[in-house]
N, C-alpha and C. Protein backbone atom coordinates (compact mmCIF):
# COMPACT_ATOMS: atom_id res chain seq x y z
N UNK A 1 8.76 27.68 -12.44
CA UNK A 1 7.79 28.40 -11.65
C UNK A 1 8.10 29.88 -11.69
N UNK A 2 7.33 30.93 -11.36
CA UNK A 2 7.11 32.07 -11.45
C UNK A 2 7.76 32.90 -10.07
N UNK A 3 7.85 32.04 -9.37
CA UNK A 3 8.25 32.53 -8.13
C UNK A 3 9.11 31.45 -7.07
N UNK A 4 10.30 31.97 -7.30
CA UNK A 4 11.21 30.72 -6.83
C UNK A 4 10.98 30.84 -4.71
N UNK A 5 10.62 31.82 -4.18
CA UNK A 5 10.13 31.18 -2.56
C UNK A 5 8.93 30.54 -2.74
N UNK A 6 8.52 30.09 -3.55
CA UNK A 6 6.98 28.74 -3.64
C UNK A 6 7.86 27.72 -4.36
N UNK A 7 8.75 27.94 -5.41
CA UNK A 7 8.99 26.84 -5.76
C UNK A 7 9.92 25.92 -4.48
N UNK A 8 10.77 26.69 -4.08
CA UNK A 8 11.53 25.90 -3.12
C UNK A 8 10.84 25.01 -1.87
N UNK A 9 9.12 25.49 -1.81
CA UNK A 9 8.44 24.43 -0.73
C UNK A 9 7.94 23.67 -1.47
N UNK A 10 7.81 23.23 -2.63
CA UNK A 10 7.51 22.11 -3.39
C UNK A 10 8.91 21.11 -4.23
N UNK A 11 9.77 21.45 -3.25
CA UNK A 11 11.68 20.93 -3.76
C UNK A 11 10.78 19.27 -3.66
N UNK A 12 11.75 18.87 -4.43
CA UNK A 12 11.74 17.31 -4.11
C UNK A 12 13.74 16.83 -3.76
N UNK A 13 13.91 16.45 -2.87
CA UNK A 13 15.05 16.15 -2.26
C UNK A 13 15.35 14.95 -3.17
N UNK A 14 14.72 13.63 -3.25
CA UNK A 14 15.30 12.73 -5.04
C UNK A 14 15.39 13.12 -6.07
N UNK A 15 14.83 14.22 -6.40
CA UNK A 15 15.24 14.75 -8.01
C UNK A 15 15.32 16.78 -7.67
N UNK A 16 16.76 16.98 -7.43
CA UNK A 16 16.73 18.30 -7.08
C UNK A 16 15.84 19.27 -8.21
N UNK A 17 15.85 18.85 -9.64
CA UNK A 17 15.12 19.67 -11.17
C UNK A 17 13.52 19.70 -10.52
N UNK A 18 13.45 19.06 -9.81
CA UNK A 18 11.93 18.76 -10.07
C UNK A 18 11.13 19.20 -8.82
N UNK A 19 9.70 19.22 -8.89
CA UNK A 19 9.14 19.26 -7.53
C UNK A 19 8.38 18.52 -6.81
N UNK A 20 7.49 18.69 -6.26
CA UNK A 20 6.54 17.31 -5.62
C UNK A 20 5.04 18.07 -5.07
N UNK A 21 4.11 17.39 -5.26
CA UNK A 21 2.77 17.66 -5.21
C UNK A 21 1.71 16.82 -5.04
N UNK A 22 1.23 16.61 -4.27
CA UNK A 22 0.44 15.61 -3.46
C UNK A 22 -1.04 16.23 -3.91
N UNK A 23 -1.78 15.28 -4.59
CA UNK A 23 -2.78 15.61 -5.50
C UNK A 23 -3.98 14.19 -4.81
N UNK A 24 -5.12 14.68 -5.56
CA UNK A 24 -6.38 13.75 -4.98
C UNK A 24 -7.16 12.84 -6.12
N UNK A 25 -7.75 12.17 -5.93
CA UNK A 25 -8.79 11.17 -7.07
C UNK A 25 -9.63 12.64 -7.89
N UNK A 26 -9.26 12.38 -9.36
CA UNK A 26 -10.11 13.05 -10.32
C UNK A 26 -11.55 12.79 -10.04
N UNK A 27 -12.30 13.86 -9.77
CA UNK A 27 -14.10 14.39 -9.68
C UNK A 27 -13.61 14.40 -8.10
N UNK A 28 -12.96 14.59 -6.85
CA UNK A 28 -12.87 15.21 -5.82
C UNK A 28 -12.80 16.66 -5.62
N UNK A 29 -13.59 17.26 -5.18
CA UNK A 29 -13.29 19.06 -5.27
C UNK A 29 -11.65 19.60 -4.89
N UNK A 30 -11.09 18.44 -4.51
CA UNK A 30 -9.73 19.02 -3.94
C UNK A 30 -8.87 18.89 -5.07
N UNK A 31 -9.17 17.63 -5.85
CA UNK A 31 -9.15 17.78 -6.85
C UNK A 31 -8.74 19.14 -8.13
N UNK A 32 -9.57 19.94 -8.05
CA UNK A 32 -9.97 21.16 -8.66
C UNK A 32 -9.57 21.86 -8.28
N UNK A 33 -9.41 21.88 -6.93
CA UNK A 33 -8.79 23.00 -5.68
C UNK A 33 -7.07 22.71 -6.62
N UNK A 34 -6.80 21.99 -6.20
CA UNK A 34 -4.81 21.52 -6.56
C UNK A 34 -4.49 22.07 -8.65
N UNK A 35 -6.31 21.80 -9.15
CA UNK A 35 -5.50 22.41 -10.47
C UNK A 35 -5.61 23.83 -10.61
N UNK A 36 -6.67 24.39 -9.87
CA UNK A 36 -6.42 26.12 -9.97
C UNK A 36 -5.06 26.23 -9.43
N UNK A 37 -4.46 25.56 -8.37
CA UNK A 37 -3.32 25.92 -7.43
C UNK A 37 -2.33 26.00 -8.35
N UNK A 38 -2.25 25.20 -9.37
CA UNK A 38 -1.04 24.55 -10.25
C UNK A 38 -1.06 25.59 -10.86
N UNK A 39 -2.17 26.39 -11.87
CA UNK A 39 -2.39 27.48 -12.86
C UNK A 39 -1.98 28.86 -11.99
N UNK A 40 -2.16 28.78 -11.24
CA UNK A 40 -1.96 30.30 -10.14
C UNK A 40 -0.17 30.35 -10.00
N UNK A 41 -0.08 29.15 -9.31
CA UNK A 41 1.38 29.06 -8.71
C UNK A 41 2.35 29.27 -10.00
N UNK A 42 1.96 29.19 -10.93
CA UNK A 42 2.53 28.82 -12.20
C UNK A 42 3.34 27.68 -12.64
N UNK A 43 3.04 27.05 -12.16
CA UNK A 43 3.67 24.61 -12.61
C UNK A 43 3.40 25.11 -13.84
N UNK A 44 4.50 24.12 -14.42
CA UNK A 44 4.96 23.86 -15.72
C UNK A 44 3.74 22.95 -16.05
């Protein structure tokens, strides 16, 4: 990530490498909402 104070609120405590992201059913607008989020925030 691009910015390690965002990455550290997406920590995942079972896999310290990694993060965690709570996502919605594909064709939901929130959906869409979570993949601009991903492209902005900068996710791998």
């Amino acid at each position: 990530m691009k910015k390690p104070e965002i990455a550290k609120l997406f920590a995942d405590p079972e896999a310290p490498g990694k993060g965690r992201m709570t996502s919605c059913i594909s064709g939901w607008t929130c959906y869409t909402i979570n993949l601009v989020k991903h492209k902005v925030y900068g996710f791998g």
